[in-house]
C-alpha atoms as a PDB file:
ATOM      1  CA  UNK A   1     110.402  -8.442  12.649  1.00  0.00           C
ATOM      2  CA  UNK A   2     107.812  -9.888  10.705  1.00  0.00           C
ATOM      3  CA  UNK A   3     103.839  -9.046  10.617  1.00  0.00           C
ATOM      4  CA  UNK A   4     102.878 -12.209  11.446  1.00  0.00           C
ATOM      5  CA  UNK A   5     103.908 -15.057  13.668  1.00  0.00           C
ATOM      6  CA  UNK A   6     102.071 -18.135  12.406  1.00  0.00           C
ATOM      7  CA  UNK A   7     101.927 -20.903  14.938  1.00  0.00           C
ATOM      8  CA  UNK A   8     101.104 -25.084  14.196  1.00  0.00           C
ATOM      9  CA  UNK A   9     101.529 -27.346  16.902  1.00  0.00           C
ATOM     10  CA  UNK A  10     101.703 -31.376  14.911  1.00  0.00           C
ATOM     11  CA  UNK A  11     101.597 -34.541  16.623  1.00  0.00           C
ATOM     12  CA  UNK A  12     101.401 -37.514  14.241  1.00  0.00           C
ATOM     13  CA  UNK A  13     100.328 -35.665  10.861  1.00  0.00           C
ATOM     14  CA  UNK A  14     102.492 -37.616   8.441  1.00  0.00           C
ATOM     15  CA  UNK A  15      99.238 -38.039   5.900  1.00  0.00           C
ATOM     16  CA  UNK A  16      97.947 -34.177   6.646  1.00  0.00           C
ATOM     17  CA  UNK A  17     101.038 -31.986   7.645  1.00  0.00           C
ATOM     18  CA  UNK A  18     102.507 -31.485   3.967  1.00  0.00           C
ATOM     19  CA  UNK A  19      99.441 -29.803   2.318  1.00  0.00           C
ATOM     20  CA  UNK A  20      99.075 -27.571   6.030  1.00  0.00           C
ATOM     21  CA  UNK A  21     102.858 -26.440   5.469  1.00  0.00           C
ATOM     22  CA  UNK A  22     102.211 -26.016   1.547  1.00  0.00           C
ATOM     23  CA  UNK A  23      99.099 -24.168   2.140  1.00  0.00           C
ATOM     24  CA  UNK A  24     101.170 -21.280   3.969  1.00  0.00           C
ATOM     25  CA  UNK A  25     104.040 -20.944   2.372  1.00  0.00           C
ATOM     26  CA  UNK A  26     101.661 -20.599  -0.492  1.00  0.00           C
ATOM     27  CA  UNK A  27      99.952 -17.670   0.976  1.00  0.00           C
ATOM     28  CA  UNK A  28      99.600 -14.364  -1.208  1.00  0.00           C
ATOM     29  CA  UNK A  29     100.696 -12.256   1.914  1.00  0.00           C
ATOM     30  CA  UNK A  30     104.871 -13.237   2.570  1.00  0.00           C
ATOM     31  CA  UNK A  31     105.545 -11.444   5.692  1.00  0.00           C
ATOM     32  CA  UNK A  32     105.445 -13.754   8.373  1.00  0.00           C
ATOM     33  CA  UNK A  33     107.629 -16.428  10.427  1.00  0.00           C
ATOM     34  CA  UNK A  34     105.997 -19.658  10.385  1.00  0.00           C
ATOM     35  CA  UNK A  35     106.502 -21.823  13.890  1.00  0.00           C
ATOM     36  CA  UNK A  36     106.010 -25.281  13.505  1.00  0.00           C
ATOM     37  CA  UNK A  37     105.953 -27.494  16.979  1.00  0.00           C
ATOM     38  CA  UNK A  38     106.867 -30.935  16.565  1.00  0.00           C
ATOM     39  CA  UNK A  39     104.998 -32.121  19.742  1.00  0.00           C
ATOM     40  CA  UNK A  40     107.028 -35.504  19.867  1.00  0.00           C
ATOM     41  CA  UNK A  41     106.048 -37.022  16.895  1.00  0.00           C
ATOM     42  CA  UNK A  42     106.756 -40.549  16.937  1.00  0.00           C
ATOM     43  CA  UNK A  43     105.206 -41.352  12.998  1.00  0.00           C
ATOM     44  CA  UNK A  44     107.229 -39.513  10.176  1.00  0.00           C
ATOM     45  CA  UNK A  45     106.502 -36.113  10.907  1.00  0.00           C
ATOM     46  CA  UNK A  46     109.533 -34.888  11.961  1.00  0.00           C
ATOM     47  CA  UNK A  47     111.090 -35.715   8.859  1.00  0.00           C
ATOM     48  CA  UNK A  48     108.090 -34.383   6.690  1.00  0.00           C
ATOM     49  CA  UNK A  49     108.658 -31.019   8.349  1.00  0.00           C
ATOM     50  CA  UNK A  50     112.861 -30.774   8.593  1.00  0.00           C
ATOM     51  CA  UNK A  51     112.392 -31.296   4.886  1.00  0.00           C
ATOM     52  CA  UNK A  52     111.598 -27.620   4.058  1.00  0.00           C
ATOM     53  CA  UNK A  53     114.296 -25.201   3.670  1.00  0.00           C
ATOM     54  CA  UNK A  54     112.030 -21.836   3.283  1.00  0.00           C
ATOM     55  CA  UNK A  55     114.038 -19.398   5.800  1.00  0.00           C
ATOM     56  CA  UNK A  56     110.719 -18.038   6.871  1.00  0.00           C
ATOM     57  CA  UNK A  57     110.393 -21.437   8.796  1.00  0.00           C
ATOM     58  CA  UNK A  58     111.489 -21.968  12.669  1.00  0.00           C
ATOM     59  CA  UNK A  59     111.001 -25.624  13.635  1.00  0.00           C
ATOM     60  CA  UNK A  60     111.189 -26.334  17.135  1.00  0.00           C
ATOM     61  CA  UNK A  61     111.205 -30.081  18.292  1.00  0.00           C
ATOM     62  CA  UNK A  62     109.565 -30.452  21.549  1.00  0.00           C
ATOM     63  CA  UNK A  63     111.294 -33.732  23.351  1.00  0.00           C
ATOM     64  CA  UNK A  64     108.471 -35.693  24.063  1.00  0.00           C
ATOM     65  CA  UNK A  65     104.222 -35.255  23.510  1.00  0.00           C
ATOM     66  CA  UNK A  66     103.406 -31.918  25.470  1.00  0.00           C
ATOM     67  CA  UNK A  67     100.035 -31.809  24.653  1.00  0.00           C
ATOM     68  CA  UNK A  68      98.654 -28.590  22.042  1.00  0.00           C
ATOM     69  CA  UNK A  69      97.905 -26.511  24.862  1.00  0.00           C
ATOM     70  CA  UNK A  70     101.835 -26.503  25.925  1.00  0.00           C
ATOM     71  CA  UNK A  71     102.998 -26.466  22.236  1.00  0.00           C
ATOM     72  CA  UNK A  72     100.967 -23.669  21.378  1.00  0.00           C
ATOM     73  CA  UNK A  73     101.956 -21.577  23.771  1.00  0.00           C
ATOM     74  CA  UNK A  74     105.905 -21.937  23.488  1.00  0.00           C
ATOM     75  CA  UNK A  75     105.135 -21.033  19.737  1.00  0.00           C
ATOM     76  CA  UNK A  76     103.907 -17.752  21.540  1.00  0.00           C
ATOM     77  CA  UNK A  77     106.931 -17.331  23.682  1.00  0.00           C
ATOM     78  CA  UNK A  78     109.160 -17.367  20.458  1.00  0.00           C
ATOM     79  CA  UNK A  79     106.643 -15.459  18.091  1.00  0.00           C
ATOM     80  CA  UNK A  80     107.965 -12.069  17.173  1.00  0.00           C
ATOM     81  CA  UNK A  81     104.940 -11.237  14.885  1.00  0.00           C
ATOM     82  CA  UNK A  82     102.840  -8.407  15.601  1.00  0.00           C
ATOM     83  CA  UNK A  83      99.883 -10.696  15.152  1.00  0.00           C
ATOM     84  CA  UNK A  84      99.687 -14.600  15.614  1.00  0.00           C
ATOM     85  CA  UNK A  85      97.886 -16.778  13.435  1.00  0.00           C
ATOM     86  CA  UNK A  86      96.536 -19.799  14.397  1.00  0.00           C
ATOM     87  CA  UNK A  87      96.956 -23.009  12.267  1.00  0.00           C
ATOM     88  CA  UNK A  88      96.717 -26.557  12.559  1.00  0.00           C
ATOM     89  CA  UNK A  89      98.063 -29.121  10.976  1.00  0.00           C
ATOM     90  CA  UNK A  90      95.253 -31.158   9.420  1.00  0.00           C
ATOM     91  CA  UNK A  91      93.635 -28.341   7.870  1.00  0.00           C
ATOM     92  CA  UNK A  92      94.293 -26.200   4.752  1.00  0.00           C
ATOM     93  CA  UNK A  93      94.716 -21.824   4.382  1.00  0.00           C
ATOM     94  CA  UNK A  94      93.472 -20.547   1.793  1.00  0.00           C
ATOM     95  CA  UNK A  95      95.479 -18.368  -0.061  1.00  0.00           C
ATOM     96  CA  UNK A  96      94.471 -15.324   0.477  1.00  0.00           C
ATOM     97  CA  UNK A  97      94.188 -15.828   4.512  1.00  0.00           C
ATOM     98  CA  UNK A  98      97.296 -14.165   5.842  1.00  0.00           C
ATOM     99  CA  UNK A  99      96.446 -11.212   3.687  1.00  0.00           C
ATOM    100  CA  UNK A 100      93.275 -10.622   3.768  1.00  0.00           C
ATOM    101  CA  UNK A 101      93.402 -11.126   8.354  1.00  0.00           C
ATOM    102  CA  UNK A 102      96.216  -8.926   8.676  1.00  0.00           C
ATOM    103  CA  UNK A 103      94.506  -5.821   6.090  1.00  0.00           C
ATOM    104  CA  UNK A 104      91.326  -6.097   8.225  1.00  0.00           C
ATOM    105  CA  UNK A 105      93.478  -5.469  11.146  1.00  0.00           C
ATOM    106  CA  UNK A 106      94.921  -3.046  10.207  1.00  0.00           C
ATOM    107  CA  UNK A 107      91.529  -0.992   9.275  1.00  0.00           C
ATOM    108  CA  UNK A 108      90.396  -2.313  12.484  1.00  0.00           C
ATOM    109  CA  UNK A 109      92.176  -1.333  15.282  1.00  0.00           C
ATOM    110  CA  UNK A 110      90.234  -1.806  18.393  1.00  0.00           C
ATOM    111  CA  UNK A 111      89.062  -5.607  16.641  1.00  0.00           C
ATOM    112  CA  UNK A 112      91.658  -7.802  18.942  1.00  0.00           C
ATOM    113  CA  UNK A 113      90.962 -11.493  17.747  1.00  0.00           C
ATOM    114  CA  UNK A 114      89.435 -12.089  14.287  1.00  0.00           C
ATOM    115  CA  UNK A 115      88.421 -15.189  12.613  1.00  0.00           C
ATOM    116  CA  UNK A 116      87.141 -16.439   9.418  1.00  0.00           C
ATOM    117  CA  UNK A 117      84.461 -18.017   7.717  1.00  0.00           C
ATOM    118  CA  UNK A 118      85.661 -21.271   6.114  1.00  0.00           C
ATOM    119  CA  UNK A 119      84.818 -25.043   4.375  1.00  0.00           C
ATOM    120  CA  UNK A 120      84.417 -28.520   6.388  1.00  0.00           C
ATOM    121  CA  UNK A 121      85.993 -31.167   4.175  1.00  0.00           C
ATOM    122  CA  UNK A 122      85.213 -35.039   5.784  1.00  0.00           C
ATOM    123  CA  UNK A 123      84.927 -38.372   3.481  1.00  0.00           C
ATOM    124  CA  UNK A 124      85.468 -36.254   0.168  1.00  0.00           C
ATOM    125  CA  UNK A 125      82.328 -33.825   0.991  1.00  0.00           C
ATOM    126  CA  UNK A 126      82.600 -30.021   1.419  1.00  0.00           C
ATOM    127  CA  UNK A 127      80.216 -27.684   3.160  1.00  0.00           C
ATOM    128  CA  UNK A 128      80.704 -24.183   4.243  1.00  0.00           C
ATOM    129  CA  UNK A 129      81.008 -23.087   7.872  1.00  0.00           C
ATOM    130  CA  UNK A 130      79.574 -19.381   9.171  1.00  0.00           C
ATOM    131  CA  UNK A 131      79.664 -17.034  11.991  1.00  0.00           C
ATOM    132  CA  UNK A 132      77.624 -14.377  13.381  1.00  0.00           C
ATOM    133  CA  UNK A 133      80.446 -11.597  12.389  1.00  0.00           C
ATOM    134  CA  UNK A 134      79.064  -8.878  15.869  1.00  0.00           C
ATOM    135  CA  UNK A 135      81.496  -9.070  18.668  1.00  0.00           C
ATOM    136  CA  UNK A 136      77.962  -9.045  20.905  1.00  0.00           C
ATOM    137  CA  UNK A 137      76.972 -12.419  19.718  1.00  0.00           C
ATOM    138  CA  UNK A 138      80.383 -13.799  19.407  1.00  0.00           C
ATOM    139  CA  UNK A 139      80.272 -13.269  22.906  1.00  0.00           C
ATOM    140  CA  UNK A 140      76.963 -14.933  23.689  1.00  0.00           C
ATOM    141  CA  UNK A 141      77.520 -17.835  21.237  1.00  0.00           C
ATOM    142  CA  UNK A 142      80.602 -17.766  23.184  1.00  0.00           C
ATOM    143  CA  UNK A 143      78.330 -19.916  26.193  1.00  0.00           C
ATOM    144  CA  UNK A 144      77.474 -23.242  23.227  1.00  0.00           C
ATOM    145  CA  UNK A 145      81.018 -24.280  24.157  1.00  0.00           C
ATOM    146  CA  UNK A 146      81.176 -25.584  20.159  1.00  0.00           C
ATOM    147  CA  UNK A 147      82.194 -23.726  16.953  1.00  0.00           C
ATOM    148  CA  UNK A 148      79.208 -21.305  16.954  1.00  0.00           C
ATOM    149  CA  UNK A 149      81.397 -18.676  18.057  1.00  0.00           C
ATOM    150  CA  UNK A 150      84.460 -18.576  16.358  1.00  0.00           C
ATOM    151  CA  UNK A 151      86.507 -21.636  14.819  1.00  0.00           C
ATOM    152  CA  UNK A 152      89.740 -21.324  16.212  1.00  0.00           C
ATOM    153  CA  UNK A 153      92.371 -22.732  13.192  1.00  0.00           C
ATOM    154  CA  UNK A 154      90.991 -19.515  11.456  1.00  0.00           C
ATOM    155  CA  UNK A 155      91.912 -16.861  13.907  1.00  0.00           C
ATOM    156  CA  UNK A 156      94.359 -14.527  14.207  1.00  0.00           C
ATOM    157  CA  UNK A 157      95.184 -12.378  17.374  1.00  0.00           C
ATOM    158  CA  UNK A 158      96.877  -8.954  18.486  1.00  0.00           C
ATOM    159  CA  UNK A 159     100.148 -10.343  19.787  1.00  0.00           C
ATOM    160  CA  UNK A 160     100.447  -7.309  22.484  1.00  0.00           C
ATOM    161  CA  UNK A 161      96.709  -7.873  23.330  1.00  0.00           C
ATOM    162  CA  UNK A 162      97.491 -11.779  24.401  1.00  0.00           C
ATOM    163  CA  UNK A 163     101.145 -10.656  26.227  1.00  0.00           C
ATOM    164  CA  UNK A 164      99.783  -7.621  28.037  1.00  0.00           C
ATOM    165  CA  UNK A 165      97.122  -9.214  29.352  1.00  0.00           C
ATOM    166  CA  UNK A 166      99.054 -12.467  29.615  1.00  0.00           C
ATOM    167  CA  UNK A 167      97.151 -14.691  28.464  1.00  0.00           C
ATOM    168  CA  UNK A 168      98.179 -18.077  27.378  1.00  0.00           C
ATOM    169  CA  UNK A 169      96.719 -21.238  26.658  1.00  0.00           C
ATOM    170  CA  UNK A 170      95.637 -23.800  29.746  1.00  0.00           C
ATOM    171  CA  UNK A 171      96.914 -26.830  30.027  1.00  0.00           C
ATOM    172  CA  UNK A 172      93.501 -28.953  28.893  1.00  0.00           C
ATOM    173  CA  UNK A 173      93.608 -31.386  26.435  1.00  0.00           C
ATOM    174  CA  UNK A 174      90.141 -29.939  24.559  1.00  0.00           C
ATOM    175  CA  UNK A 175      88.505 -26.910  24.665  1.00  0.00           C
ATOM    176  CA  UNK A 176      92.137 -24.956  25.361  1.00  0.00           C
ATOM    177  CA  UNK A 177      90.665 -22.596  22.823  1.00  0.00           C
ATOM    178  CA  UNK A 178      87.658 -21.649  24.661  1.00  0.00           C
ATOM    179  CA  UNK A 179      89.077 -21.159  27.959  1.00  0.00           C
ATOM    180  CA  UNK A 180      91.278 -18.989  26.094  1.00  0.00           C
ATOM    181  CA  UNK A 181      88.290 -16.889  24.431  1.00  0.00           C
ATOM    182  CA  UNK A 182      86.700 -16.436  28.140  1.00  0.00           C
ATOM    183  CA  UNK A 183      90.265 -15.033  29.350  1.00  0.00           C
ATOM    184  CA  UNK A 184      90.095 -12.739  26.709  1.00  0.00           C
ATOM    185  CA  UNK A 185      86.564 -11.530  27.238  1.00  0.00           C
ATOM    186  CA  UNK A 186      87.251 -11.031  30.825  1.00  0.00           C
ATOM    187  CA  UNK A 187      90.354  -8.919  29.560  1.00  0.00           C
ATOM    188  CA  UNK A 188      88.151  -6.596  27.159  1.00  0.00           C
ATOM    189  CA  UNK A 189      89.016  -8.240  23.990  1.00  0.00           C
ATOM    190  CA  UNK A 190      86.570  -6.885  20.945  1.00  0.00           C
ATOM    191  CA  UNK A 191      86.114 -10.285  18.686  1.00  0.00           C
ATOM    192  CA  UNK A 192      85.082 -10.017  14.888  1.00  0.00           C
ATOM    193  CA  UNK A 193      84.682 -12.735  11.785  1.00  0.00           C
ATOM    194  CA  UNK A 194      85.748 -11.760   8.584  1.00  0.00           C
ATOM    195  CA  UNK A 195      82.840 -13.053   6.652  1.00  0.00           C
ATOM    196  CA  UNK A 196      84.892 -14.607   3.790  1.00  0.00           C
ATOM    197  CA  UNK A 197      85.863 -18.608   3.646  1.00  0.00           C
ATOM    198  CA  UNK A 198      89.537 -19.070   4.110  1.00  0.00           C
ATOM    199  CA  UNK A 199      90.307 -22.238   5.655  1.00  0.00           C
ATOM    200  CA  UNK A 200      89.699 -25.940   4.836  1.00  0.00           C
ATOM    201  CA  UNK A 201      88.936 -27.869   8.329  1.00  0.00           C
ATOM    202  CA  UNK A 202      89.564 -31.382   7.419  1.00  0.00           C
ATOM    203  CA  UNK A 203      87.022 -33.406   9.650  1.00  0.00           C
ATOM    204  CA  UNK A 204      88.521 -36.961   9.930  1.00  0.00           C
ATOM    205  CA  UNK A 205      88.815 -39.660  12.983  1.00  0.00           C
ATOM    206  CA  UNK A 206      92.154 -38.696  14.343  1.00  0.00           C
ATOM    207  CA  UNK A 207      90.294 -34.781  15.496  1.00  0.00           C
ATOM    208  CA  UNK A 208      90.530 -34.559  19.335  1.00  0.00           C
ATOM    209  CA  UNK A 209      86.544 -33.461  19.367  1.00  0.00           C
ATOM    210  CA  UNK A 210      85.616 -36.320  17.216  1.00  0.00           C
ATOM    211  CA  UNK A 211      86.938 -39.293  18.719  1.00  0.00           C
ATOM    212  CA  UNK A 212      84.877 -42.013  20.031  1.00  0.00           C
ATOM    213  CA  UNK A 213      86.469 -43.012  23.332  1.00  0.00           C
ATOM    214  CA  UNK A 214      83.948 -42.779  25.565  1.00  0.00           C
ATOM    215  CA  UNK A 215      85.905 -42.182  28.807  1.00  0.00           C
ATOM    216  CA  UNK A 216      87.189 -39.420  26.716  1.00  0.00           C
ATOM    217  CA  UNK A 217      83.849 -37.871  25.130  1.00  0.00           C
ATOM    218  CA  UNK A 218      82.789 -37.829  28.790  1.00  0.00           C
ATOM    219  CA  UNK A 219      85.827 -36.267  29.927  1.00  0.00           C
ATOM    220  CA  UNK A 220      85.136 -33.236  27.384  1.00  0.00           C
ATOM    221  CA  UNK A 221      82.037 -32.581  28.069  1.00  0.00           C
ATOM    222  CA  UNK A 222      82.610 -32.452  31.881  1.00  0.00           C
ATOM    223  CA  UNK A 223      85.855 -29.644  31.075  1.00  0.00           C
ATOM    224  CA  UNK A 224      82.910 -27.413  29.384  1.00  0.00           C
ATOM    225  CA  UNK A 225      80.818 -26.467  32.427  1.00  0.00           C
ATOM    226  CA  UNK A 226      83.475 -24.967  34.885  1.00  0.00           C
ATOM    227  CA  UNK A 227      84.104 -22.637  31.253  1.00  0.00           C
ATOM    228  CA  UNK A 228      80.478 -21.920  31.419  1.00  0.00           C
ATOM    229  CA  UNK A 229      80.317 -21.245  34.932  1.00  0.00           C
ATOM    230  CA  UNK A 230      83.071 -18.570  34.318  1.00  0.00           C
ATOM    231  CA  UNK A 231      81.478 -16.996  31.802  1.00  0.00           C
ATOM    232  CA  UNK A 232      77.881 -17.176  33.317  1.00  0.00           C
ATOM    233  CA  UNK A 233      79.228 -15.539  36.525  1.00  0.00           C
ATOM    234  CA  UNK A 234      80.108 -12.730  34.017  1.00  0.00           C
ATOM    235  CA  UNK A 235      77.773 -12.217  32.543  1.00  0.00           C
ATOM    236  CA  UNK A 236      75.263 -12.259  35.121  1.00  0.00           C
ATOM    237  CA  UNK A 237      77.822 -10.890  38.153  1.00  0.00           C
ATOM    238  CA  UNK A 238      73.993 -10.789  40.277  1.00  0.00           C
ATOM    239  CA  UNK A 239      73.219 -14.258  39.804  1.00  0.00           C
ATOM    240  CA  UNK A 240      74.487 -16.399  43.318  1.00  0.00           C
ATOM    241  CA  UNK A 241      76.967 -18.858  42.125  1.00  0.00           C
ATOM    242  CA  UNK A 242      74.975 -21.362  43.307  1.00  0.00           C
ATOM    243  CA  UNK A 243      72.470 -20.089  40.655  1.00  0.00           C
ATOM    244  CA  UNK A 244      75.051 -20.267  38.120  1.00  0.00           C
ATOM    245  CA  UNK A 245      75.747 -23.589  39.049  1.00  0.00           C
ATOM    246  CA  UNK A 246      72.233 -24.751  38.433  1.00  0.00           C
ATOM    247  CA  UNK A 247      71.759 -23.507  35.026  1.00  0.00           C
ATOM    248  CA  UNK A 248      75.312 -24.831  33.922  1.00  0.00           C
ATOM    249  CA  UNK A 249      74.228 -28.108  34.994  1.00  0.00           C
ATOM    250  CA  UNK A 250      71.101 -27.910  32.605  1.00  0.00           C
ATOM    251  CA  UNK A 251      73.227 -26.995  29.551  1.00  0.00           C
ATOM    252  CA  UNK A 252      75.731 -30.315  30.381  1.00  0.00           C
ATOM    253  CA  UNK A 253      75.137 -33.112  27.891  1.00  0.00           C
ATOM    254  CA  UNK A 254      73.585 -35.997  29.086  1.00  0.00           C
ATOM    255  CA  UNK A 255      73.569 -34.775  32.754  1.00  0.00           C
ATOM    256  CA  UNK A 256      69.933 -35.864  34.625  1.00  0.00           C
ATOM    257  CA  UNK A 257      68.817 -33.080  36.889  1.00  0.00           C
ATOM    258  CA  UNK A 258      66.473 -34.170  39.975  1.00  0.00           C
ATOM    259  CA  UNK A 259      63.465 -31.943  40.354  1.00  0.00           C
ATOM    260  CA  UNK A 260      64.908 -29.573  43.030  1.00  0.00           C
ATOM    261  CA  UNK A 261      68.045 -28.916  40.617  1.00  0.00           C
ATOM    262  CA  UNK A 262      65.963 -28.354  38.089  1.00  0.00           C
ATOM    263  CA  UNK A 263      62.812 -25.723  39.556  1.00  0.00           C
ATOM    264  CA  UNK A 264      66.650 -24.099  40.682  1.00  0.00           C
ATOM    265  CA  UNK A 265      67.476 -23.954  37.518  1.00  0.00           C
ATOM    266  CA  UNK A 266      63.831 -22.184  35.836  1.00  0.00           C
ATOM    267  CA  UNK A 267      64.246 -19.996  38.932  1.00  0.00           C
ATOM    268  CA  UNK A 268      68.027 -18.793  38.148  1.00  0.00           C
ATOM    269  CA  UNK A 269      67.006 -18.284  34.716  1.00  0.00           C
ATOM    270  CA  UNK A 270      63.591 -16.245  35.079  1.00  0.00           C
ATOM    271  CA  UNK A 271      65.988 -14.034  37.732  1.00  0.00           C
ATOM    272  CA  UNK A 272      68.648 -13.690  35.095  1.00  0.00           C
ATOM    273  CA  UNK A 273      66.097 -12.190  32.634  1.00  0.00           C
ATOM    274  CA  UNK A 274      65.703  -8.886  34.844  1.00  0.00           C
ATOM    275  CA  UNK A 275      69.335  -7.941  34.225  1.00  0.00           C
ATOM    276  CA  UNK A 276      71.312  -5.635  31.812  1.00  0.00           C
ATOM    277  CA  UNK A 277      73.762  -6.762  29.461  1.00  0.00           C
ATOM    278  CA  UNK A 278      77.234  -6.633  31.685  1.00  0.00           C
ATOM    279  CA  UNK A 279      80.401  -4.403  31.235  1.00  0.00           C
ATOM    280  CA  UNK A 280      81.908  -7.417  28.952  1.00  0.00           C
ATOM    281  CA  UNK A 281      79.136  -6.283  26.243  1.00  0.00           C
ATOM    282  CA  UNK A 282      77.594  -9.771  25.052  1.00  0.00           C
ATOM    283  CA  UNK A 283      74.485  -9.817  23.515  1.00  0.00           C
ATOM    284  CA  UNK A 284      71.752 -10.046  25.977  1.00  0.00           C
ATOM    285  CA  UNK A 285      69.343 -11.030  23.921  1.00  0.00           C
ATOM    286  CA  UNK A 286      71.415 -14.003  22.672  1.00  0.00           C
ATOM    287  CA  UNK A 287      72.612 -15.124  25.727  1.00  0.00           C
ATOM    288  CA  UNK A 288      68.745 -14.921  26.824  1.00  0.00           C
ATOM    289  CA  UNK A 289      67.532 -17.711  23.461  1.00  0.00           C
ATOM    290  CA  UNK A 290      70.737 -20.084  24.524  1.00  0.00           C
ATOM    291  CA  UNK A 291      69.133 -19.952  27.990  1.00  0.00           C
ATOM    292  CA  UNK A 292      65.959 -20.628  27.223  1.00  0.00           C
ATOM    293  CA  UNK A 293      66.433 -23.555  24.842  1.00  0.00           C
ATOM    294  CA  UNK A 294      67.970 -25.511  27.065  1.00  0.00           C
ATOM    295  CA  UNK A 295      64.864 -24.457  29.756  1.00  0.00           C
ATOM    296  CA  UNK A 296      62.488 -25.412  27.371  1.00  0.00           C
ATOM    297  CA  UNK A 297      63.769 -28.686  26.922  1.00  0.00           C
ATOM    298  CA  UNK A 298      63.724 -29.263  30.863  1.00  0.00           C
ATOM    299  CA  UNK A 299      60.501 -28.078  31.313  1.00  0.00           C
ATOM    300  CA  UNK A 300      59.238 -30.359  28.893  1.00  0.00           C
ATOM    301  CA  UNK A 301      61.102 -32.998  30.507  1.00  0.00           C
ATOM    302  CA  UNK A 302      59.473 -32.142  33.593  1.00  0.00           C
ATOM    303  CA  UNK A 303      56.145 -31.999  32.489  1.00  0.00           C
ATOM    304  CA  UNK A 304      56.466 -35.656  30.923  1.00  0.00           C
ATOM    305  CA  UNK A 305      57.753 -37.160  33.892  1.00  0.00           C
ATOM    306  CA  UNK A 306      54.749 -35.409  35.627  1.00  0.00           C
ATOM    307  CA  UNK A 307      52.369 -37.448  32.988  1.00  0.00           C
ATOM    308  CA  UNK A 308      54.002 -41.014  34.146  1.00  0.00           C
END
């Protein structure tokens, strides 16, 4: 049984897969089984990644296009690994990833997902990428709905964490990851970053989160508030849900909130600053400064349509 099960769902990579193979069977740290989902591939992929003959290797070619959320999580039916890596296949590990994720682990028992700090590539430019490393403000930051939190391609997981909870991956075609986090909260899961930059995320036009169909765009940012809704109702179990509701709606992109949604909203908010931090052990005081910037921008919305 190996230490480490690492998973890559690839749908139409033919330009990025090679280098996302290369970069982990390059990897400094050699025990692991490395499960690579061809989610239907109609481009050359499939070819690209029959190619390689390393034994550690398990390709399993899904019959048609799935969607990641599916392919990810039939990698982690047939993962033996004691953890599971995340990968995908447009970005690059560095080589010291695998090793340097599974030793922290290891030191780190009660730590149950752990990602990285890392490098965005796009058109030839690099800039690093960093987390708060405190499970307490992973947590909060865990409410942005973005990459504040955690970036997913760099994680790695406590297999018997995700299958004794059983937790898998919904079936959404973005923000699978996040639901996923929130599942895991609301299990008891203790997150950490390893503050060292081992992954390459290649930022390009063919990422899910950066394409520009607008029906699309729309539909993604409409999947993020029943996620914060979840995670508002735990975090504040004394808030109504009709409370929670209203301050959701002020963190939505783009959304317009009448006056009556939005005094609801100051209201819910001013109440949810009387409470303790909740059993899931977020930090209050973070969760509090998301709140409040997205307040402060509606009160100052308010007070200019007041001035018309």
């Amino acid at each position: 049984m190996p230490a480490v099960s690492v998973i890559m769902p690839v749908y139409n990579r033919e330009a990025l897969v090679k280098e996302a193979i290369e970069s982990i069977l390059s990897q400094t740290y050699i025990d692991f089984e490395f499960i690579i989902l061809n989610d239907g591939s109609t481009d050359n992929t499939k070819d690209i990644v029959s190619n390689y003959s390393d034994n550690r290797i398990k390709i399993i070619h899904l019959p048609c296009n799935c969607g990641i959320a599916t392919a990810r999580n039939i990698g982690l039916k047939y993962s033996t690994g004691k953890y599971i890596a995340v990968m995908d296949s447009d970005d690059i590990c560095l080589p010291t990833r695998l090793e340097r994720q599974v030793e922290y682990l290891e030191e780190n028992p009660d730590v149950h997902i752990l990602g990285t700090h890392g490098i965005k590539r796009s058109n030839n430019k690099e800039r690093p990428f960093q987390h708060f490393t405190q499970d307490a403000i992973i947590k909060a930051q865990l409410l942005t709905m973005g990459a504040t939190a955690l970036f997913h391609p760099s994680t790695m997981m406590r297999t018997d964490f995700l299958q004794d909870n059983n937790l898998l991956y919904p079936n959404k075609t973005t923000d699978e990851d996040q639901a996923l986090w929130i599942e895991a909260v609301s299990a008891g899961a203790k997150f950490s970053i390893l503050p060292e930059k081992l992954l390459i995320y290649r930022r390009h036009d063919g990422n899910i989160t950066s394409q520009k169909n607008k029906e699309m765009v729309i539909q993604h940012e409409e999947g993020k508030t029943p996620l914060r809704e979840k995670l508002l109702s735990m975090y504040y179990p004394e808030l109504t849900y009709s409370e929670v509701q209203s301050i959701a709606k002020v963190m939505k992109k783009g959304y317009s909130l009448s006056p009556r949604e939005a005094y609801k909203a100051i209201f819910a908010y001013e109440k949810s600053l009387r409470f303790p931090q909740s059993i899931y052990g977020e930090s209050k005081e973070m969760v509090s400064n998301i709140l409040k910037a997205h307040i402060d921008n509606l009160i100052r919305a308010l007070n200019n349509t007041l001035k018309k």
